[in-house]
PDB file of N, CA and C in Angstrom:
ATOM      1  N   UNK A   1       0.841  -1.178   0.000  1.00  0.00           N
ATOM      2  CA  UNK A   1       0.000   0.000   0.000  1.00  0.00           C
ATOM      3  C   UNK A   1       0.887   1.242   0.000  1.00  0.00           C
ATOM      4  N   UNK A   2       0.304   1.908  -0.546  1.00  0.00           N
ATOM      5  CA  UNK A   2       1.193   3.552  -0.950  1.00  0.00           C
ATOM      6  C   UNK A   2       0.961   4.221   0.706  1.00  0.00           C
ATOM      7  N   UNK A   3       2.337   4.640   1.425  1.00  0.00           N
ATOM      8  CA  UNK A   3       2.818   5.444   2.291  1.00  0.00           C
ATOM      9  C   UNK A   3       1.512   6.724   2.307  1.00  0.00           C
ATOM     10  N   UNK A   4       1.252   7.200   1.242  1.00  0.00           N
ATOM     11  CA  UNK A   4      -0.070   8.997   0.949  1.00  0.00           C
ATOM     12  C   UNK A   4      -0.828   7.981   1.520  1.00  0.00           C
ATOM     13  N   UNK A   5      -1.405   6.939   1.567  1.00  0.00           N
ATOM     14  CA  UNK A   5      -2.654   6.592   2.487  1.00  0.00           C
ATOM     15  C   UNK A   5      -2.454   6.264   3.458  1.00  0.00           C
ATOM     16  N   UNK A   6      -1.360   6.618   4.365  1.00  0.00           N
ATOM     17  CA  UNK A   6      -0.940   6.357   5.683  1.00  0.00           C
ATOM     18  C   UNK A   6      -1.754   7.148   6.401  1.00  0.00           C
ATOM     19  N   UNK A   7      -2.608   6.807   7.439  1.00  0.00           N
ATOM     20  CA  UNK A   7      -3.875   7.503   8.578  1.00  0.00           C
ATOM     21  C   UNK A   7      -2.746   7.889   9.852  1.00  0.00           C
ATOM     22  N   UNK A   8      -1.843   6.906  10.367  1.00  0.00           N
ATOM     23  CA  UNK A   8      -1.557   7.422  11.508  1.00  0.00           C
ATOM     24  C   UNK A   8      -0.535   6.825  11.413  1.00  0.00           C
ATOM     25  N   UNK A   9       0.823   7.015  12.141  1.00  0.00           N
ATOM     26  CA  UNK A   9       2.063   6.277  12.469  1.00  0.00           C
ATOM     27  C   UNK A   9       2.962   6.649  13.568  1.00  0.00           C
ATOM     28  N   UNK A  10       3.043   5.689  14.383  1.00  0.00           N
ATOM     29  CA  UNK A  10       3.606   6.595  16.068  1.00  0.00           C
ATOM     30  C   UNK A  10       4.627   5.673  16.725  1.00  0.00           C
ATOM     31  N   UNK A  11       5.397   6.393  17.235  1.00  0.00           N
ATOM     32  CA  UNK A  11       6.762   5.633  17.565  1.00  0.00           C
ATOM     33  C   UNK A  11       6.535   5.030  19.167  1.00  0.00           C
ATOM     34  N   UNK A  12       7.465   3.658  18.948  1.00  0.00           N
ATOM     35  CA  UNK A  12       7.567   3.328  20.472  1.00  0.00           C
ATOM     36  C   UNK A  12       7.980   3.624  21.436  1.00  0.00           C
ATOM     37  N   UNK A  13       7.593   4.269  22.622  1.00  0.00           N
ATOM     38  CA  UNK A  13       8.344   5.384  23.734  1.00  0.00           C
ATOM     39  C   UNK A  13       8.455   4.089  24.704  1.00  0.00           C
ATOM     40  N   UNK A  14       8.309   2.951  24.465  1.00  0.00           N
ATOM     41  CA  UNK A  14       9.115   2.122  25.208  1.00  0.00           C
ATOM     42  C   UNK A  14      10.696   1.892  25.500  1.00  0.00           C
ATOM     43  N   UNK A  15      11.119   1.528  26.556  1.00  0.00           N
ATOM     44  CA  UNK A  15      12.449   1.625  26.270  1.00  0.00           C
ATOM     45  C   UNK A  15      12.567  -0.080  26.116  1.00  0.00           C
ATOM     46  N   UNK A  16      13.693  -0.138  25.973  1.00  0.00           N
ATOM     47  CA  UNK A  16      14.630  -1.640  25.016  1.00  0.00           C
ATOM     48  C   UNK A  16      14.182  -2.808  25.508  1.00  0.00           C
ATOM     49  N   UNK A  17      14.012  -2.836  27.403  1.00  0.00           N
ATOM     50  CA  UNK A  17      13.742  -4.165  27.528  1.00  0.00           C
ATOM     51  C   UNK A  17      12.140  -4.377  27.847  1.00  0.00           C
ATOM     52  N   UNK A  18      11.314  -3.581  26.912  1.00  0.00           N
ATOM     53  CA  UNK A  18       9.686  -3.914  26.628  1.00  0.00           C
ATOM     54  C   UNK A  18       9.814  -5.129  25.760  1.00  0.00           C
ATOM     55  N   UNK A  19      11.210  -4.957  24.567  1.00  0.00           N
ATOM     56  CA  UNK A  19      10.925  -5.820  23.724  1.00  0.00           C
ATOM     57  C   UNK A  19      10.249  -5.255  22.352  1.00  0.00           C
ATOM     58  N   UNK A  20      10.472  -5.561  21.066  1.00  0.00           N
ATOM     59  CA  UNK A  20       9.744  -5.147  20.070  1.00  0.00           C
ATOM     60  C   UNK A  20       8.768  -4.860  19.625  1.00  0.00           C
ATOM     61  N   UNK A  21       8.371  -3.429  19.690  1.00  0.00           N
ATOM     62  CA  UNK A  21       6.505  -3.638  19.197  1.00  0.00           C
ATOM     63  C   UNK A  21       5.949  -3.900  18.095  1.00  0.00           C
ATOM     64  N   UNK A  22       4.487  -4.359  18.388  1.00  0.00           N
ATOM     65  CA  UNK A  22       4.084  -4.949  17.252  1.00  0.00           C
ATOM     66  C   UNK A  22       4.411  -4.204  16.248  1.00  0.00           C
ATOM     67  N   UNK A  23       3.359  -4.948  14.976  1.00  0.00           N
ATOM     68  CA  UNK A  23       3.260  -3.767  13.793  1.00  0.00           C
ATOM     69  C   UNK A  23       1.566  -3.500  13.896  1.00  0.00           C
ATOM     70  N   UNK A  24       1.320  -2.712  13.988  1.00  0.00           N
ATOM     71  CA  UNK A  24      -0.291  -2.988  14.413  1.00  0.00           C
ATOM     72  C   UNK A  24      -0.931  -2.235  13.191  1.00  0.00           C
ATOM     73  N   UNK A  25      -0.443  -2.230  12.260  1.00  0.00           N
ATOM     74  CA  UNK A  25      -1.276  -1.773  10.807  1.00  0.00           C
ATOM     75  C   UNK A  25      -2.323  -2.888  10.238  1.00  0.00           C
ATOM     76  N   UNK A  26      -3.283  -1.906  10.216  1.00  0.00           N
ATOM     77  CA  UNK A  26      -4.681  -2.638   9.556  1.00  0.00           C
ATOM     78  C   UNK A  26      -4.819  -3.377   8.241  1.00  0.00           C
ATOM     79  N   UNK A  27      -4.972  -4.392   8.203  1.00  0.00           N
ATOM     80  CA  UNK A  27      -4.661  -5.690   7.186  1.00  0.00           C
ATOM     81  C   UNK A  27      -5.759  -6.525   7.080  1.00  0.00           C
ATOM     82  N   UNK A  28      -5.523  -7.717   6.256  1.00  0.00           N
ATOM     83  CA  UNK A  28      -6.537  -8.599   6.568  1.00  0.00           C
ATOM     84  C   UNK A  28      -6.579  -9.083   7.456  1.00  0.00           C
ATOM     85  N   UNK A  29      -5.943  -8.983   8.490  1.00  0.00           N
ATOM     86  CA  UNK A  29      -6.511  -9.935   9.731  1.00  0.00           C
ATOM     87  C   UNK A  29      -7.018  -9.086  10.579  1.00  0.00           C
ATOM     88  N   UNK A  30      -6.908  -7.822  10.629  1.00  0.00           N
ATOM     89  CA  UNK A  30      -7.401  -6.845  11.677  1.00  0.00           C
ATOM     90  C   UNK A  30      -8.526  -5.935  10.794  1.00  0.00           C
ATOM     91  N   UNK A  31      -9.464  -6.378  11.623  1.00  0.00           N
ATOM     92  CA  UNK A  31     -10.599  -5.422  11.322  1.00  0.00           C
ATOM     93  C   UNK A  31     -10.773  -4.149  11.724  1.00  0.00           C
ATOM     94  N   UNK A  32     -10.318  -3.847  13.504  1.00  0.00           N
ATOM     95  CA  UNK A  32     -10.441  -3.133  13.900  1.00  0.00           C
ATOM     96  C   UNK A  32      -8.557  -2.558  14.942  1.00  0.00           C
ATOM     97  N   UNK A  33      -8.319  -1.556  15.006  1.00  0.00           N
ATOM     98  CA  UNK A  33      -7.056  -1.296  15.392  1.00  0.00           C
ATOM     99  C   UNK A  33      -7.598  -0.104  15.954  1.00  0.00           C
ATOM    100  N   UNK A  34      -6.921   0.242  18.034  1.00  0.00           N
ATOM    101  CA  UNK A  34      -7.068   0.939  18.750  1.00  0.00           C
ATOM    102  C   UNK A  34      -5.924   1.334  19.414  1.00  0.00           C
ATOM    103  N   UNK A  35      -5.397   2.176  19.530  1.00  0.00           N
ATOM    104  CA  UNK A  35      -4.086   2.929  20.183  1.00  0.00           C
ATOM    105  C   UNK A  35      -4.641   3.756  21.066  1.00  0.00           C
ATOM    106  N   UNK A  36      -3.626   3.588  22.680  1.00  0.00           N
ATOM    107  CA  UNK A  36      -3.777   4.265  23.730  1.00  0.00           C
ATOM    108  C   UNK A  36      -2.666   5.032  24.176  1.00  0.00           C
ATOM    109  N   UNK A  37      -2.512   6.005  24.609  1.00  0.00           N
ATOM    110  CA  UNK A  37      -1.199   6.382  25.682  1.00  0.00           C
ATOM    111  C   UNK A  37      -2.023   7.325  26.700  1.00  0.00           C
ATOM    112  N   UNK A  38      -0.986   7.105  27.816  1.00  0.00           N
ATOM    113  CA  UNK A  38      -1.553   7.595  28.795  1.00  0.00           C
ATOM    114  C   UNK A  38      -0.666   9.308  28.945  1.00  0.00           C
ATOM    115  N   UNK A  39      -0.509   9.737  30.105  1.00  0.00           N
ATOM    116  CA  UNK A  39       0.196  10.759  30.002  1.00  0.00           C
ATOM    117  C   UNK A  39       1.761  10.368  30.553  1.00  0.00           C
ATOM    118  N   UNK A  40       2.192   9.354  30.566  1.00  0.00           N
ATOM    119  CA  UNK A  40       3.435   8.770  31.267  1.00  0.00           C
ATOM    120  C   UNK A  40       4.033   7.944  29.749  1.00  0.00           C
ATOM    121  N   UNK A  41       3.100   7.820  28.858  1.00  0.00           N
ATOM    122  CA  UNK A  41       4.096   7.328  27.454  1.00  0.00           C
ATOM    123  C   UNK A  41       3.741   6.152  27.408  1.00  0.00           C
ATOM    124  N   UNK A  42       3.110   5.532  28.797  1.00  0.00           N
ATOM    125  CA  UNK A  42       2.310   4.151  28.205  1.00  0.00           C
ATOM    126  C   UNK A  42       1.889   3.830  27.300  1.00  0.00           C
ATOM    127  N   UNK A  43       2.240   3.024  26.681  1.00  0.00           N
ATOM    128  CA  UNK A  43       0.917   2.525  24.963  1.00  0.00           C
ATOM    129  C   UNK A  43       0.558   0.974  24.961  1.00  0.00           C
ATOM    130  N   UNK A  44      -0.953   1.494  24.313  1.00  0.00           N
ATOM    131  CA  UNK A  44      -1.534  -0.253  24.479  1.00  0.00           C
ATOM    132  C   UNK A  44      -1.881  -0.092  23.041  1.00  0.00           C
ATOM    133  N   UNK A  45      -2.327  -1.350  22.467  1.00  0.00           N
ATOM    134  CA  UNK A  45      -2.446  -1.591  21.371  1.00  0.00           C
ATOM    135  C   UNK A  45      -3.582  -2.348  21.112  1.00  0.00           C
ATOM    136  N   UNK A  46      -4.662  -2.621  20.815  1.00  0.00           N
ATOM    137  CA  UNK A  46      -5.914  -3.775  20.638  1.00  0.00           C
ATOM    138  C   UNK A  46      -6.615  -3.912  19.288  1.00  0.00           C
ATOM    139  N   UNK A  47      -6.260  -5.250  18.977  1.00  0.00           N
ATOM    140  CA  UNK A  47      -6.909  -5.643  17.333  1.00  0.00           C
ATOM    141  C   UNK A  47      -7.612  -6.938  17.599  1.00  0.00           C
ATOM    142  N   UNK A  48      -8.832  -6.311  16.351  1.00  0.00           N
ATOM    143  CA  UNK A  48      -9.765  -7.360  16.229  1.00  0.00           C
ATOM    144  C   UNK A  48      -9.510  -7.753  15.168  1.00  0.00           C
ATOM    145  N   UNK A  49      -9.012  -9.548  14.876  1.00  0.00           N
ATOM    146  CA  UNK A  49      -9.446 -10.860  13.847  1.00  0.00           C
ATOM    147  C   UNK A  49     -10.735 -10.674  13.431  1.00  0.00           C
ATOM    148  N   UNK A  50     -10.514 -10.455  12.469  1.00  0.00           N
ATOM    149  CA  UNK A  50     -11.945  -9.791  11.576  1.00  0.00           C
ATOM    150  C   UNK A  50     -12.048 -11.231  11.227  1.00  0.00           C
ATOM    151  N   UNK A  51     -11.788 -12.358  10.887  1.00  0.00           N
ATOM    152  CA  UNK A  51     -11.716 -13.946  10.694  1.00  0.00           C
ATOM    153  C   UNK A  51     -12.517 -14.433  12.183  1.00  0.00           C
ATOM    154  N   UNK A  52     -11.889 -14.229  13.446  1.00  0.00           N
ATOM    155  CA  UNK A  52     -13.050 -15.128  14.863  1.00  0.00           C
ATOM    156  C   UNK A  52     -13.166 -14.142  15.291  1.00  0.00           C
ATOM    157  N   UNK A  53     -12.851 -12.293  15.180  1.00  0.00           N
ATOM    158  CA  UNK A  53     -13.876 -11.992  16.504  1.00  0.00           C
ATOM    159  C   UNK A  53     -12.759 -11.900  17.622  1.00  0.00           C
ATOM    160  N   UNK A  54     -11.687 -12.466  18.309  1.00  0.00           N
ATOM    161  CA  UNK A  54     -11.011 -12.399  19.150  1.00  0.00           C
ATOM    162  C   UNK A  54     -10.471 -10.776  18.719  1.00  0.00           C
ATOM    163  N   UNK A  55     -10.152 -10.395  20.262  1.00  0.00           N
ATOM    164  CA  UNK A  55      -9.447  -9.021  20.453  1.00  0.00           C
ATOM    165  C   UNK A  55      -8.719  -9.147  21.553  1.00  0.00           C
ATOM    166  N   UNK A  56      -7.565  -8.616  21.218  1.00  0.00           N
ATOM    167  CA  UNK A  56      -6.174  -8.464  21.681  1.00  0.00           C
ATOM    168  C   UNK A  56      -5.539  -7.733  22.272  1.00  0.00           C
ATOM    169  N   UNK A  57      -4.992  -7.598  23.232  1.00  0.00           N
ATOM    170  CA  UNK A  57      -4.383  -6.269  23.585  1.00  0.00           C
ATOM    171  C   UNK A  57      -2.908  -6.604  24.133  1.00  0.00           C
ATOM    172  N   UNK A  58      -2.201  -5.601  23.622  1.00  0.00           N
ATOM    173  CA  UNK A  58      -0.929  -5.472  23.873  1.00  0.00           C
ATOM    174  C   UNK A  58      -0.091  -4.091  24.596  1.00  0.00           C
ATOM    175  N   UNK A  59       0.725  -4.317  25.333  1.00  0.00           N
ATOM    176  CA  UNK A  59       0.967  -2.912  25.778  1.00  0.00           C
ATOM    177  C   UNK A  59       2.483  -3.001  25.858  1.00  0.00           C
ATOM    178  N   UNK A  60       3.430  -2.263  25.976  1.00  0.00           N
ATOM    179  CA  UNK A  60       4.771  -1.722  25.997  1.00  0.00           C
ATOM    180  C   UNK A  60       5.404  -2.308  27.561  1.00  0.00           C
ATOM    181  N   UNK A  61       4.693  -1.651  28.769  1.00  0.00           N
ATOM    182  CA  UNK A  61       4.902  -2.022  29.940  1.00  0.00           C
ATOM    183  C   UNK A  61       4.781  -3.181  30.584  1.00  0.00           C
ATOM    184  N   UNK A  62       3.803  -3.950  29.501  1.00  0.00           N
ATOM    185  CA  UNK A  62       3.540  -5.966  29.853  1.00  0.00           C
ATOM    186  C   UNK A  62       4.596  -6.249  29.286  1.00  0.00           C
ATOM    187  N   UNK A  63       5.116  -6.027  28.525  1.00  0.00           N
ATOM    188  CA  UNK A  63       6.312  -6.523  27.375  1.00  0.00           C
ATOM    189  C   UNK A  63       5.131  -6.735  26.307  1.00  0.00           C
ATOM    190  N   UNK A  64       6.025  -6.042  24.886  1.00  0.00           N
ATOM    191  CA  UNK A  64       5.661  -5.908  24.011  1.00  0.00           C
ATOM    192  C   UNK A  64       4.981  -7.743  23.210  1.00  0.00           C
ATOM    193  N   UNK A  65       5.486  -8.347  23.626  1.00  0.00           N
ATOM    194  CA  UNK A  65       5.739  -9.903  23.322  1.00  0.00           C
ATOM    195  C   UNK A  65       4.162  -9.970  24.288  1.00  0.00           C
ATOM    196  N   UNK A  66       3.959 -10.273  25.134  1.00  0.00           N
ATOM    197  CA  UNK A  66       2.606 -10.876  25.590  1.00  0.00           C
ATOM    198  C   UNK A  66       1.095 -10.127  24.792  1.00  0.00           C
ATOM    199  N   UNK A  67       0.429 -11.075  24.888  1.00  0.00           N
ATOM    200  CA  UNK A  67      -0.817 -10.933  24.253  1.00  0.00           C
ATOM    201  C   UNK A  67      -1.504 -11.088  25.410  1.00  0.00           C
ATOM    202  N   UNK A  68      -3.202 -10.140  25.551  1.00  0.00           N
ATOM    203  CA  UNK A  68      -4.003 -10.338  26.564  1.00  0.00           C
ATOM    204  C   UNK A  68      -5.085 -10.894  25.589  1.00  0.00           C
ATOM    205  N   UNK A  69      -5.903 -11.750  26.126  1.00  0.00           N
ATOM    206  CA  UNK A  69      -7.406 -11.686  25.256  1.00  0.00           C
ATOM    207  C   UNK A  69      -8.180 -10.976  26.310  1.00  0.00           C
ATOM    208  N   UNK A  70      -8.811  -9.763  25.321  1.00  0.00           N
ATOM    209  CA  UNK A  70      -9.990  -8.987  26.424  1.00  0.00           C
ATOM    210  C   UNK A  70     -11.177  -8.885  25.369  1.00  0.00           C
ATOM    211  N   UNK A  71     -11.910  -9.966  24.547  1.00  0.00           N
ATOM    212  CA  UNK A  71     -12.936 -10.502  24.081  1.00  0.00           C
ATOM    213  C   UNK A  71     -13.767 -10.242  24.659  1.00  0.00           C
ATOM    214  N   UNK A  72     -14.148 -10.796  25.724  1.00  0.00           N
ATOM    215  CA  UNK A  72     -15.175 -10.882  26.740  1.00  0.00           C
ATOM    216  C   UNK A  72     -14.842  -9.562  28.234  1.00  0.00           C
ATOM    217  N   UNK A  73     -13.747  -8.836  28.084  1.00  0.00           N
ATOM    218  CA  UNK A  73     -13.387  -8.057  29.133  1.00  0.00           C
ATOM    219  C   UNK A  73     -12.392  -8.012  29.460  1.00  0.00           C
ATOM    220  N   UNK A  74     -11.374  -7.184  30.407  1.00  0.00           N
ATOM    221  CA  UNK A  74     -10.249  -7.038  30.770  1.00  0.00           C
ATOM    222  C   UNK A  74      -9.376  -8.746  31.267  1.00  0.00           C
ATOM    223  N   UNK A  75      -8.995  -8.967  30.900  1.00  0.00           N
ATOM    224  CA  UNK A  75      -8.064 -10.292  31.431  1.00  0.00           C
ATOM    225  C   UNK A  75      -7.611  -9.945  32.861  1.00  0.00           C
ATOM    226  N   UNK A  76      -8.156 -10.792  33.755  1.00  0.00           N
ATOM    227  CA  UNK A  76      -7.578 -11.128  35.172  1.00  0.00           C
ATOM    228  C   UNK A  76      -5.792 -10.941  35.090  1.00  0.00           C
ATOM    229  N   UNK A  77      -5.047 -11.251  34.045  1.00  0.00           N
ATOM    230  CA  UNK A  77      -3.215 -11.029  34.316  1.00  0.00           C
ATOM    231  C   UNK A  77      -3.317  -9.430  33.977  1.00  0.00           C
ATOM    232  N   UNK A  78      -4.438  -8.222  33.442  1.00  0.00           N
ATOM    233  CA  UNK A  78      -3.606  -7.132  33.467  1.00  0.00           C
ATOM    234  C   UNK A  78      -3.585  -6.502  34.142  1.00  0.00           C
ATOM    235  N   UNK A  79      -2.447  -5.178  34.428  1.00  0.00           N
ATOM    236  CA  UNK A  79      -2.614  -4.022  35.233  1.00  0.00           C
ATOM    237  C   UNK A  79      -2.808  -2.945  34.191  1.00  0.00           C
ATOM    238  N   UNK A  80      -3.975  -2.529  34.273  1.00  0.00           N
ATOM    239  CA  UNK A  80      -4.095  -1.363  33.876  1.00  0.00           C
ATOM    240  C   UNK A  80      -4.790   0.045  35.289  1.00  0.00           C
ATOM    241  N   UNK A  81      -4.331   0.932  34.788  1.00  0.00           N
ATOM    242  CA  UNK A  81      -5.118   2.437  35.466  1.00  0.00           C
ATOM    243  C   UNK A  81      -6.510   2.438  35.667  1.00  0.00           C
ATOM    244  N   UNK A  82      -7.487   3.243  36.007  1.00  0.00           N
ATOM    245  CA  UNK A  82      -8.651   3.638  35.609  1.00  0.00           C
ATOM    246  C   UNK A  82      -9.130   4.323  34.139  1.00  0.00           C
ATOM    247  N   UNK A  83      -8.153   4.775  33.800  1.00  0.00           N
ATOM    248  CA  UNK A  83      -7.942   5.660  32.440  1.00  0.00           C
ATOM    249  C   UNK A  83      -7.512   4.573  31.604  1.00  0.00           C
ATOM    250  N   UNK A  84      -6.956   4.149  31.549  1.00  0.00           N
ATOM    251  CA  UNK A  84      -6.857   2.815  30.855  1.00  0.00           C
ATOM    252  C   UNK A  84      -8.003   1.761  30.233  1.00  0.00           C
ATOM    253  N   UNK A  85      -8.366   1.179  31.619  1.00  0.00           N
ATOM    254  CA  UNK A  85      -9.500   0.463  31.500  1.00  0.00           C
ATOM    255  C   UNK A  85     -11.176   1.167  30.899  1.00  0.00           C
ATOM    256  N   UNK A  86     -11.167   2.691  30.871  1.00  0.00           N
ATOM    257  CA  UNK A  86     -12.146   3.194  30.709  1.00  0.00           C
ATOM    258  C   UNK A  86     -11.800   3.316  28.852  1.00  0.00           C
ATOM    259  N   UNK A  87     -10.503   3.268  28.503  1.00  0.00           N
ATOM    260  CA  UNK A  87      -9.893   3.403  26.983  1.00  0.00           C
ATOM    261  C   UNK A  87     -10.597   2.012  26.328  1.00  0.00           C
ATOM    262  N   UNK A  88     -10.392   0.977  27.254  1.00  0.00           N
ATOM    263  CA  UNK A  88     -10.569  -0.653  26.638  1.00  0.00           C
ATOM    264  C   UNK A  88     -11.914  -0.802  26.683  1.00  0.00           C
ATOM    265  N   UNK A  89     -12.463  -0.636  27.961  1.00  0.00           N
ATOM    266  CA  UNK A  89     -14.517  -0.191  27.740  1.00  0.00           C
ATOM    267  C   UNK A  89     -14.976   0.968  26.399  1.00  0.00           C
ATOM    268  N   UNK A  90     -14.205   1.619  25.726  1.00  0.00           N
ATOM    269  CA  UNK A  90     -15.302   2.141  24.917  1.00  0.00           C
ATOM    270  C   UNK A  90     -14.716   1.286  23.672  1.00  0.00           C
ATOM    271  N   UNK A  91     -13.642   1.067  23.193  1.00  0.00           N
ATOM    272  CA  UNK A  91     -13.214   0.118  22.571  1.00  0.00           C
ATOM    273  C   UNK A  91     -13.837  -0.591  22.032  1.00  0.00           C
ATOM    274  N   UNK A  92     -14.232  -1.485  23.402  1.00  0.00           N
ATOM    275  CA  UNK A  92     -15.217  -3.024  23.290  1.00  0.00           C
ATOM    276  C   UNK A  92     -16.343  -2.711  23.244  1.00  0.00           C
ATOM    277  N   UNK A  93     -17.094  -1.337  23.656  1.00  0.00           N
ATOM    278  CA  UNK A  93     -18.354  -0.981  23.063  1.00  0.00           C
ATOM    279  C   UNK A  93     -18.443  -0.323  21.760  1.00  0.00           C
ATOM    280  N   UNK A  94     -17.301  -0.117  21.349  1.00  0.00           N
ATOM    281  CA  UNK A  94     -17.272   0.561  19.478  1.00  0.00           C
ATOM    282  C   UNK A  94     -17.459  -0.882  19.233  1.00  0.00           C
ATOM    283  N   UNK A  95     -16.812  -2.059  19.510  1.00  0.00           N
ATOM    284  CA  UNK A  95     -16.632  -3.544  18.226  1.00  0.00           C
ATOM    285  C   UNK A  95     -17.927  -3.508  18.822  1.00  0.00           C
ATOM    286  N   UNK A  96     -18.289  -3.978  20.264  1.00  0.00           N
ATOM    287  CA  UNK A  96     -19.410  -5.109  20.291  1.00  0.00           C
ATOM    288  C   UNK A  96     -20.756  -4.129  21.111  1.00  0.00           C
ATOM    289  N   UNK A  97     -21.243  -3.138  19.968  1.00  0.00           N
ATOM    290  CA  UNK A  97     -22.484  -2.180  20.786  1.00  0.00           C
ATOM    291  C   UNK A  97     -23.559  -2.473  21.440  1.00  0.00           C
ATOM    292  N   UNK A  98     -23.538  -4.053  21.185  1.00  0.00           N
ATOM    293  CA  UNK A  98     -24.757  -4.655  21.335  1.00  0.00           C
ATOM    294  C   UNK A  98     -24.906  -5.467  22.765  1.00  0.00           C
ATOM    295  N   UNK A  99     -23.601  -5.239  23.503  1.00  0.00           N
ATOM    296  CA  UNK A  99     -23.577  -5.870  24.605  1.00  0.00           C
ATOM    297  C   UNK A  99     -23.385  -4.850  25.627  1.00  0.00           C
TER     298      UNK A  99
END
């Protein structure tokens, strides 16, 4: 895809031992793609498999390498803020309005 249709592109303010971040550009497997930062440089990342429906979230401060499933809601292994978690609730009410 041609670079002129680039929507957004933002660097990792993680430092080295987060580990590599994804590539979280919208493709065929991602239907839906959500970027967070907080005011401390935190960043989370969450894509929906437009194929099952699963949604993902990734963040800098878990290590870039772990995957959460928050499908059904926040995963019991994360730490997130209040500001955070209120980012992943409208999220999951943009994919799934109906719940």
């Amino acid at each position: 895809m041609d670079s002129s249709n680039l929507v957004l592109a933002i660097f990792n303010r993680c430092i080295d031992d987060c580990g590599s971040p994804p590539n979280a550009k919208e493709d065929g497997d991602s239907s839906y793609v959500g970027y967070y930062q907080n005011i401390y440089g935190e960043q989370w990342i969450l894509r929906v498999d437009s194929l099952t429906g699963k949604v993902t979230l990734q963040g800098g401060d878990s290590g870039w390498a772990n995957t959460f499933d928050v499908t059904n809601g926040p995963s019991p292994d994360l730490v997130m803020d209040i500001d955070e978690l209120a980012w992943l609730e409208v999220c999951l009410r943009t994919i799934y309005p109906e719940k």
